[in-house]
Protein backbone atom coordinates (compact mmCIF):
# COMPACT_ATOMS: atom_id res chain seq x y z
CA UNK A 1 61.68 -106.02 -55.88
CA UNK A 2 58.93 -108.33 -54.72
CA UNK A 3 57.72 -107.33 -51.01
CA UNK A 4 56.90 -109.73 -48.42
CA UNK A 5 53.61 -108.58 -46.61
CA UNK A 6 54.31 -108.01 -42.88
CA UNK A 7 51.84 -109.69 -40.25
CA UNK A 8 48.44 -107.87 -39.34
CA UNK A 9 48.67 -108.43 -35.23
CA UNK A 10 51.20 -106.03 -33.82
CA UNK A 11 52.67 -106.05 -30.23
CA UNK A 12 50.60 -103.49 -28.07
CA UNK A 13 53.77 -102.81 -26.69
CA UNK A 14 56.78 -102.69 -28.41
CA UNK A 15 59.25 -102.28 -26.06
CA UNK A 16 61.53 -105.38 -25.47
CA UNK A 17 64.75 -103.84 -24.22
CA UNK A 18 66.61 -105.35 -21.84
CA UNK A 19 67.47 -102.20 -19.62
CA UNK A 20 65.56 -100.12 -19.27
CA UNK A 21 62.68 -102.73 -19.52
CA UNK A 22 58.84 -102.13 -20.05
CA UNK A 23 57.01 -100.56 -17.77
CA UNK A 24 54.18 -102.54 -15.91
CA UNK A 25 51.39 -103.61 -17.50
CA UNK A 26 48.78 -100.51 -17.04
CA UNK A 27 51.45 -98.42 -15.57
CA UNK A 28 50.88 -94.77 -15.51
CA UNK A 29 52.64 -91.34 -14.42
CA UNK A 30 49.73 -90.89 -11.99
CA UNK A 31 51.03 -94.03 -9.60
CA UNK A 32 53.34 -91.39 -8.59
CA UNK A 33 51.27 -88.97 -7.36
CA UNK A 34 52.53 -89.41 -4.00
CA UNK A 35 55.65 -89.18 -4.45
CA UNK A 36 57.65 -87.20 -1.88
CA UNK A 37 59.15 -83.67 -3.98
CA UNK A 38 60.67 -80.67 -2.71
CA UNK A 39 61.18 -82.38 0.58
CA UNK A 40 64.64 -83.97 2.04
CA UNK A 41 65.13 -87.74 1.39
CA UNK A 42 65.96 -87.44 5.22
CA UNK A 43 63.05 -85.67 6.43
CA UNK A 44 60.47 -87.97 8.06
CA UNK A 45 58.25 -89.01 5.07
CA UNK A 46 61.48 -89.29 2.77
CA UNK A 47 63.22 -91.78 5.32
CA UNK A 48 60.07 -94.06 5.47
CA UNK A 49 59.22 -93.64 2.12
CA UNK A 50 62.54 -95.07 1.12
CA UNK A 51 62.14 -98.27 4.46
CA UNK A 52 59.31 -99.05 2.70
CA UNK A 53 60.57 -99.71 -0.27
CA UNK A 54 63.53 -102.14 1.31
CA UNK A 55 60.83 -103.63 3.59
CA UNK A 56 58.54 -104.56 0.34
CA UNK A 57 61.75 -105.93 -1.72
CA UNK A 58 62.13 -108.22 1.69
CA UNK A 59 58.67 -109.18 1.22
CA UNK A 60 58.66 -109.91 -2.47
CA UNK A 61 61.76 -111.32 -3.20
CA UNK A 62 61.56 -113.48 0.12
CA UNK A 63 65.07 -111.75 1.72
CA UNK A 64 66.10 -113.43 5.05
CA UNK A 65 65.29 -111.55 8.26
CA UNK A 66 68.88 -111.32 9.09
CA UNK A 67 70.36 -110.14 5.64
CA UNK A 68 70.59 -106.85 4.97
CA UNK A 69 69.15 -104.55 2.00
CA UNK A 70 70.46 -101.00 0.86
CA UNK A 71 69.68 -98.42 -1.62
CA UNK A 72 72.74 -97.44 -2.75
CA UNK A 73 73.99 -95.05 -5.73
CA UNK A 74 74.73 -95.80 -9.49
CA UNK A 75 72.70 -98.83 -10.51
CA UNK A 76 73.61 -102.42 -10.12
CA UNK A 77 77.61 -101.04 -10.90
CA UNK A 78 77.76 -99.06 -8.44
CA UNK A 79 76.42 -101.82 -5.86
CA UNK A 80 78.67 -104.38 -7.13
CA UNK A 81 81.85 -102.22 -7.28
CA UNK A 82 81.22 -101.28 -3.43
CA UNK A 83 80.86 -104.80 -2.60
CA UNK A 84 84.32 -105.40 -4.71
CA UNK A 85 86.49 -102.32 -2.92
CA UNK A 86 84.77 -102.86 0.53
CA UNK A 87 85.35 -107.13 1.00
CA UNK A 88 87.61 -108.20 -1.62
CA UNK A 89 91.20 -108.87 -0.84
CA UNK A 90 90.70 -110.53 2.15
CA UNK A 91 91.09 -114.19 0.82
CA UNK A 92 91.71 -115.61 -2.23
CA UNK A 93 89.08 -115.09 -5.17
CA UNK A 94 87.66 -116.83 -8.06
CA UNK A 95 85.91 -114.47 -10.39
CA UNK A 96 83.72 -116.02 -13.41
CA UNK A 97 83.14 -113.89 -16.94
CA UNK A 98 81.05 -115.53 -19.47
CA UNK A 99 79.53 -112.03 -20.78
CA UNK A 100 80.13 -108.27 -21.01
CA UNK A 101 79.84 -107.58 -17.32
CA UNK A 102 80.98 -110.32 -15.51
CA UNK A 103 84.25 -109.85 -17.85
CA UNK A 104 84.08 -106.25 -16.60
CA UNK A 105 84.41 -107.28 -13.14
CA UNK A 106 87.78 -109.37 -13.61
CA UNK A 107 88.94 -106.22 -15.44
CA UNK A 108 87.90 -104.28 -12.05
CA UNK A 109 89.48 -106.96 -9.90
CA UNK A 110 92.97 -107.46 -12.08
CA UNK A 111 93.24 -103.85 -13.23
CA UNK A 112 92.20 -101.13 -10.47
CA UNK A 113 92.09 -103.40 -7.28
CA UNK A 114 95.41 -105.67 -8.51
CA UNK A 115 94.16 -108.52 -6.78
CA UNK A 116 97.71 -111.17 -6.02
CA UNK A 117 95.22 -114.11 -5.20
CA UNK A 118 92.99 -114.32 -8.15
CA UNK A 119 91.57 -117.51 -10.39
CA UNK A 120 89.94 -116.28 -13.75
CA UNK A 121 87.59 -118.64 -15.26
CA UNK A 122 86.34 -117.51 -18.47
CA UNK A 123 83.69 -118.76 -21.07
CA UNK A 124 82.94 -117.29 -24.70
CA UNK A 125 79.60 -115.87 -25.12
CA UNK A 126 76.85 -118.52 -25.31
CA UNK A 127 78.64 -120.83 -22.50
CA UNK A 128 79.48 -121.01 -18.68
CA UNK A 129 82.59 -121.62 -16.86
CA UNK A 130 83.37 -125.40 -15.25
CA UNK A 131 81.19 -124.46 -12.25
CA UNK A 132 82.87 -127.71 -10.97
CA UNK A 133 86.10 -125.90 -10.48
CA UNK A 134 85.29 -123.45 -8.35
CA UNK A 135 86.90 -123.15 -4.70
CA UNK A 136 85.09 -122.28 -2.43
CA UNK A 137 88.16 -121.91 0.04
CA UNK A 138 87.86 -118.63 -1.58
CA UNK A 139 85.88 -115.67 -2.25
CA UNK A 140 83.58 -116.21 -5.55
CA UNK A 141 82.77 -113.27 -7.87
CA UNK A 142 79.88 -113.72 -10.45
CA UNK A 143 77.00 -113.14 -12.54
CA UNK A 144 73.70 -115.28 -12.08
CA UNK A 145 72.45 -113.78 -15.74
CA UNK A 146 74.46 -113.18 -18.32
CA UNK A 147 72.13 -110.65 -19.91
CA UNK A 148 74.39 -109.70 -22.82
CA UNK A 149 75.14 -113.05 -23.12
CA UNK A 150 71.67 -115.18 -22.33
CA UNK A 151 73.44 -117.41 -20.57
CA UNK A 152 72.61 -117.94 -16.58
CA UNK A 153 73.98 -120.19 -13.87
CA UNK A 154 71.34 -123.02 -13.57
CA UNK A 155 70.57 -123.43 -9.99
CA UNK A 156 72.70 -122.68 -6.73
CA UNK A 157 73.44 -126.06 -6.02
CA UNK A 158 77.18 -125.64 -7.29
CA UNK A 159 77.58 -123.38 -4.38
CA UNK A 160 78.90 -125.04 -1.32
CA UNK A 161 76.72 -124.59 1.97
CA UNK A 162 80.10 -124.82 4.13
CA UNK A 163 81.91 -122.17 1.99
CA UNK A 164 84.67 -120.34 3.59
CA UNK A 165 84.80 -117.12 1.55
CA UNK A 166 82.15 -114.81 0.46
CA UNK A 167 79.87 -115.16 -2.65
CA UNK A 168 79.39 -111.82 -4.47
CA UNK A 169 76.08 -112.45 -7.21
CA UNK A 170 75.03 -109.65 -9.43
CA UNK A 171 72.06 -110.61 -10.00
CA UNK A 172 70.73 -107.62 -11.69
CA UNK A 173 68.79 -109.26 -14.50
CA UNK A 174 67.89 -112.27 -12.43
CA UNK A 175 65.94 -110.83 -9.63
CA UNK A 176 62.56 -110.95 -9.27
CA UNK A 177 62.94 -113.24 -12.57
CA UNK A 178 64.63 -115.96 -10.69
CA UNK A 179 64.42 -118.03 -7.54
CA UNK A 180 67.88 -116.97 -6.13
CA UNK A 181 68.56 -119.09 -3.13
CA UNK A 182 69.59 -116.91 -0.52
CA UNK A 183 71.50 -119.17 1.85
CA UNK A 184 74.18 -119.21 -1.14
CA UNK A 185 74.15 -116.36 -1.47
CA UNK A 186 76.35 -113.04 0.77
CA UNK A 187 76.55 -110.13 -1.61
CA UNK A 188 73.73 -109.87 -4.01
CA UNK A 189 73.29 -106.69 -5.81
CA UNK A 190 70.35 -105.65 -8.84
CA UNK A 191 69.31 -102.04 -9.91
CA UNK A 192 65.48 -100.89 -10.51
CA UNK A 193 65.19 -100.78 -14.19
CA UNK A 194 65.62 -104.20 -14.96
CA UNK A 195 63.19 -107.15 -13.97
CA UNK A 196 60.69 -104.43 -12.25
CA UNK A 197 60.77 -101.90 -15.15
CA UNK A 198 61.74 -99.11 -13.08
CA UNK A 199 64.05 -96.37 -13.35
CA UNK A 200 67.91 -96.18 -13.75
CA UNK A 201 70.88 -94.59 -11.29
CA UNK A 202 69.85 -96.45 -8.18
CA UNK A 203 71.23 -99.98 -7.00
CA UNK A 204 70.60 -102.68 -4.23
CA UNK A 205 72.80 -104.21 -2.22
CA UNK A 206 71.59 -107.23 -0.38
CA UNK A 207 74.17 -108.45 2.58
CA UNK A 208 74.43 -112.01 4.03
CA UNK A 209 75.31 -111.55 7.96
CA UNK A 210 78.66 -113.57 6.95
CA UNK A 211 79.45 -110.25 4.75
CA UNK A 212 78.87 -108.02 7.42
CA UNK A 213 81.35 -110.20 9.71
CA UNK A 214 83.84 -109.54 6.53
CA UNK A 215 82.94 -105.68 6.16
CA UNK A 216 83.10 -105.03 10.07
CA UNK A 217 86.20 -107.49 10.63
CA UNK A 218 88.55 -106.50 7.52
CA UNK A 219 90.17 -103.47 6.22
CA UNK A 220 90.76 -103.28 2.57
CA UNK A 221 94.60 -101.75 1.55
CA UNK A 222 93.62 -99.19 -1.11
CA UNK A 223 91.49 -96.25 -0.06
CA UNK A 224 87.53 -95.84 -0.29
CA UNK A 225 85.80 -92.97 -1.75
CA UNK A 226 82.61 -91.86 0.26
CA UNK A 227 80.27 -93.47 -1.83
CA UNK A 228 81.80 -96.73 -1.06
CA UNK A 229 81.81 -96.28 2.37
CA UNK A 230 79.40 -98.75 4.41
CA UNK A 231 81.19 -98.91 7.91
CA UNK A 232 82.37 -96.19 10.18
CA UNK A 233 85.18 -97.03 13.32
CA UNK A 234 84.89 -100.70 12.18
CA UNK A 235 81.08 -100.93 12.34
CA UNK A 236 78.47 -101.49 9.82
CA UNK A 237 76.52 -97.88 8.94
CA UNK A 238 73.23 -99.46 9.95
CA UNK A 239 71.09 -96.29 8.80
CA UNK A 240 72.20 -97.49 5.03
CA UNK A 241 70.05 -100.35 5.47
CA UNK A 242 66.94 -98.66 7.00
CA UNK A 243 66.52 -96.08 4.25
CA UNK A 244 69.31 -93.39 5.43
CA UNK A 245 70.90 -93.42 1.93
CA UNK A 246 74.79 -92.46 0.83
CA UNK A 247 73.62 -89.81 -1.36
CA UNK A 248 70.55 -88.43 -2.21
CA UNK A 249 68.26 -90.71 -4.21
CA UNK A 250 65.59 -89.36 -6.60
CA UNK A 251 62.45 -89.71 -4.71
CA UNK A 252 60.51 -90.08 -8.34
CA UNK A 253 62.46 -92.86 -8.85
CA UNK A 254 61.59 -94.04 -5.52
CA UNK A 255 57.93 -93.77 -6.23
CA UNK A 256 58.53 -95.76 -9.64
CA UNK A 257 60.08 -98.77 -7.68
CA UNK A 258 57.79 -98.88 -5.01
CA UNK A 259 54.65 -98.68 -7.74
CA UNK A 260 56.41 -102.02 -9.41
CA UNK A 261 56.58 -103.56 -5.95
CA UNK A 262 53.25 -103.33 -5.36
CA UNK A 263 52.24 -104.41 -8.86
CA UNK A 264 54.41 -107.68 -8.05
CA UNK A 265 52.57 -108.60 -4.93
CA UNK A 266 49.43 -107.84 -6.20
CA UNK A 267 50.47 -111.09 -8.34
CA UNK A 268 51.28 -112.99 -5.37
CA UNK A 269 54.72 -111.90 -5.08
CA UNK A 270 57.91 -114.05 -6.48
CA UNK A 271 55.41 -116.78 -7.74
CA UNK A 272 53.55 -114.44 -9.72
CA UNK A 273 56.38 -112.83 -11.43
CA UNK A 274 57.97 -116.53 -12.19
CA UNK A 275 54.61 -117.44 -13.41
CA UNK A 276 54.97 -114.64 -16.15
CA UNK A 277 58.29 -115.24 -16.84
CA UNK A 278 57.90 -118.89 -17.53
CA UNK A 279 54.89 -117.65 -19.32
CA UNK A 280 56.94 -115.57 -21.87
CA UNK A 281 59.83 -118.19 -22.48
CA UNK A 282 56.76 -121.08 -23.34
CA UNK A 283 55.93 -118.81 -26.26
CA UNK A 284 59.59 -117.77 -26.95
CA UNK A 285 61.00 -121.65 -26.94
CA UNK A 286 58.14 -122.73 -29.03
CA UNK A 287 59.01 -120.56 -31.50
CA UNK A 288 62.56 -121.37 -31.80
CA UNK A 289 62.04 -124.86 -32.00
CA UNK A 290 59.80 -124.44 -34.86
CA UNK A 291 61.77 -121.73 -36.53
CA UNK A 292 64.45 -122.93 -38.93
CA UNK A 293 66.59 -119.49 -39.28
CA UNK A 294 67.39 -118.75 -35.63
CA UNK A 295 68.61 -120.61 -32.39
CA UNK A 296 69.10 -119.75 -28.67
CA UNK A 297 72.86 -118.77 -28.95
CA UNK A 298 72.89 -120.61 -25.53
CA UNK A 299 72.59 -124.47 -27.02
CA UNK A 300 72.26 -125.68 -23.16
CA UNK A 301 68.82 -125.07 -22.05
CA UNK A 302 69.31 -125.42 -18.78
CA UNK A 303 71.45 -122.63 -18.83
CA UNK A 304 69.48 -120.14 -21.18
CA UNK A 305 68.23 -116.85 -19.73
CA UNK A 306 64.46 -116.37 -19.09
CA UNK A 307 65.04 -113.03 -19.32
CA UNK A 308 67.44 -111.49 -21.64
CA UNK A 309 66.86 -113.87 -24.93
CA UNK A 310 70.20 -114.08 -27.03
CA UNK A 311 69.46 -115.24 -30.24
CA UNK A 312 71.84 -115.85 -33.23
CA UNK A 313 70.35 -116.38 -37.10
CA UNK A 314 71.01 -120.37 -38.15
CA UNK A 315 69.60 -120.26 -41.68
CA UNK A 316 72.17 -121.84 -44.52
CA UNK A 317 72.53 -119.27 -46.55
CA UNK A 318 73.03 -116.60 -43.99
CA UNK A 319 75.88 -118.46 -42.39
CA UNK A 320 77.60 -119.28 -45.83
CA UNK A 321 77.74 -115.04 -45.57
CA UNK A 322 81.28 -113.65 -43.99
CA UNK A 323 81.05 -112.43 -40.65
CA UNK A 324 80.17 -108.73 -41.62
CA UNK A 325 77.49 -109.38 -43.85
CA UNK A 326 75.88 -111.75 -41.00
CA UNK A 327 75.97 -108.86 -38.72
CA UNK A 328 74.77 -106.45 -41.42
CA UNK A 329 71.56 -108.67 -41.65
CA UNK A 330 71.09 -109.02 -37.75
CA UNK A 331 71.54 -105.32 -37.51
CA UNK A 332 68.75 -105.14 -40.74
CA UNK A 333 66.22 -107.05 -39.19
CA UNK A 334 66.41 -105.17 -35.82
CA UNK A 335 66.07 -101.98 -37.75
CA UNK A 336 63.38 -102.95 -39.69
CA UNK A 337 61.45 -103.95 -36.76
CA UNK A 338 61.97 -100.17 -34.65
CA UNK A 339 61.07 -98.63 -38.31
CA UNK A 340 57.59 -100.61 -38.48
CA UNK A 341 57.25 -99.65 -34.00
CA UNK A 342 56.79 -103.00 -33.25
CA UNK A 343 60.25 -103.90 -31.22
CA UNK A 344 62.59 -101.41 -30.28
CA UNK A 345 66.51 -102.35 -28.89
CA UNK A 346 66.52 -105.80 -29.94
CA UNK A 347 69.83 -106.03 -31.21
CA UNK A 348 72.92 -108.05 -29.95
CA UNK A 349 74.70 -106.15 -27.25
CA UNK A 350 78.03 -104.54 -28.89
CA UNK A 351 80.03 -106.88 -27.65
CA UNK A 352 78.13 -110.07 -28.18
CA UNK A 353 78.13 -112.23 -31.19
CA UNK A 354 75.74 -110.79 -33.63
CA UNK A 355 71.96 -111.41 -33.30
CA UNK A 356 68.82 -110.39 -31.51
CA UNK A 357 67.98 -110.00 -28.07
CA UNK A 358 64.64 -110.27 -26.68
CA UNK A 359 64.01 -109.05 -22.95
CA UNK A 360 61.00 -111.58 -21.54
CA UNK A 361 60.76 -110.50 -17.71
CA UNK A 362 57.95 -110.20 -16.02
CA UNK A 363 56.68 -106.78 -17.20
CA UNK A 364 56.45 -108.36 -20.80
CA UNK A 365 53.06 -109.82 -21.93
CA UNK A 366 53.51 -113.29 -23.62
CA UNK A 367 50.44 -112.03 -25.87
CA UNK A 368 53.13 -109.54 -27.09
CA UNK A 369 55.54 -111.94 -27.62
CA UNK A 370 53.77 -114.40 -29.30
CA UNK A 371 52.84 -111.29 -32.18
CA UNK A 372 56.35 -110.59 -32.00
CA UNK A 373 57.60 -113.99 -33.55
CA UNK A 374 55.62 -113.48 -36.29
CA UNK A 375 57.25 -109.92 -37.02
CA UNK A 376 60.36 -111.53 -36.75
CA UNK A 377 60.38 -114.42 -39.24
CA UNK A 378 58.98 -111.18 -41.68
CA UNK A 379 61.18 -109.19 -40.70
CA UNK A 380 64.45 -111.84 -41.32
CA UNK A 381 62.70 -112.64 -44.73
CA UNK A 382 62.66 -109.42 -45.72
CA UNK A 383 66.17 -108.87 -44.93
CA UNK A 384 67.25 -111.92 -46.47
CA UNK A 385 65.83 -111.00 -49.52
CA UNK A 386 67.37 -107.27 -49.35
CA UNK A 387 70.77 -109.24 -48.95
CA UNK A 388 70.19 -111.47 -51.67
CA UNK A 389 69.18 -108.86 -54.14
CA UNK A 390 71.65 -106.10 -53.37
């Protein structure tokens, strides 16, 4: 069988997963030198180890003096399922699903909290929800990136400035990626190893004073296990917010996020990091445009992820294939790809529509990308050809 000759340039790094993400450019084990081991997370240097890491996300991401930012346990789920137990159920909701985990969240809210008041709106992968429909009466449940899905919320201007319920964002892919407008939002939650590259198990919950009026003011009907806990005799636990965590944290971990921090304002902060990001999607969108085998599986551009790229394969004579051979291919190409080291966990999430996914945050280089492209027409030749031969 004739062989197609892959490209000479290869990525320098080939890691383009969307969670855990790359490392910083130039990282190394040795920014965490002073990390603090073998001590308590609530001895003296642990406690202001871990304030300095919510006083730097303040200062990066441009958080309001009067909001609110915790470390809290088990990754952006864990954040957004305490904001869920802890306010929901006060008012009536709307919850959007357009991906994986937004759709887990109405499963959360129908399922385990059996919310009475509740509006599903729903879109298939590769689409939003009629933003227009939205109540704002009501409590609002959502994702601002769809990262399974590449599909994001455009803007915040759908979101009502004289809103009478609660807004509850997980922005977990769309933080530090994206200009999240902050007087939208009340409940905004990420965890470490996504835009940043850090490391996974911790989340952050960011609270709007108008969430800790709901939190201190209303009592949910179903029970809360400790680690949901964030008021005490109808008061907020302020120590959560200054670094007096739920549990204990890894301090490693700790040191990891605050090394990323400081990479991102040695780039000038939030600009920086958008500059990269916009940066990696130039070379990214180029390339589909040109390309005549694969498309954004977003067709609005307005609403396509910088981050997590969704791609699905548009060539003819792949899509005169039945559905399993299609995915057989998209699963080929990403295969081929980790076997040659230049792009590891780039396939479709499981329960996405079969395809690639490309993460493009601001740890990525867009030199990396832009070799990348060219790996990836060879690599969906060469599969093609596989197919066609077998």
């Amino acid at each position: 069988m004739t062989t197609i000759a892959p490209p000479e340039v290869r990525p320098a790094n080939p890691n383009f997963s969307s969670g855990p993400c790359a490392k910083r450019p130039g990282y190394s084990l040795k920014a965490l030198e002073d990390a603090v081991l073998g001590r308590s997370h609530r001895s003296k240097p642990g406690k202001a180890r871990l304030a300095e890491a919510i006083d730097k996300t303040r200062a990066v991401l441009g958080v309001p003096d009067d909001y609110r930012i915790g470390i809290v346990p088990a990754s952006d789920t864990g954040a957004y399922e305490m904001a869920m137990w802890t306010m929901l159920g006060a008012r009536g909701l709307d919850i959007l699903g357009w991906e994986s985990f937004g759709k887990g969240w109405i499963t959360d809210a129908a399922k385990q909290l059996k919310l009475d008041d509740m509006r599903i709106m729903e879109a298939d992968y590769g689409a939003l929800p009629d933003l227009s429909q939205v109540a704002f009466t009501r409590d609002v449940a959502f994702t601002w990136n769809g990262t399974t899905s590449g599909v994001r919320v455009p803007h915040g201007d759908w979101i009502a400035d004289d809103r009478e319920g609660l807004t509850l964002c997980d922005a977990t892919s769309a933080a530090f990626a994206m200009d999240l407008p902050w007087n939208k939002l009340d409940v905004t939650t990420y965890s470490w190893q996504k835009v940043l590259g850090g490391e996974g198990g911790h989340g952050m919950l960011i609270l709007s004073p108008r969430a800790v009026e709901r939190l201190e003011g209303y009592t949910p009907s179903w029970p809360l296990p400790k680690i949901f806990r964030l008021t005490k005799s109808g008061a907020l636990i302020e120590g959560i917010f200054k670094g007096e965590t739920i549990n204990t944290p890894s301090m490693l971990a700790l040191e990891d996020y605050i090394d990323a921090l400081d990479w991102a304002a040695g780039l000038g902060g939030l600009d920086g990091l958008l500059g990269r990001v916009a940066a990696n999607n130039k070379v990214l969108d180029d390339w589909v445009a040109a390309s005549d085998w694969v498309a954004n599986l977003c067709e609005d551009p307005a609403n396509q992820s910088t981050t997590s790229v969704c791609l699905k394969i548009a060539d003819a004579d792949v899509l005169a294939m039945d559905a399993e051979h299609q995915a057989a291919l998209a699963k080929r190409i990403a295969a081929l790809l980790d076997g040659e080291g230049v792009a590891y966990d780039i396939g479709a999430y499981r329960d996405a529509p079969a395809g690639l996914r490309i993460w493009a945050g601001a740890t990525v280089e867009a030199s990396d990308l832009a070799a990348l492209t060219a790996w990836l027409d060879w690599a969906f030749e060469t599969a093609k050809m596989e197919a066609q031969n077998a």
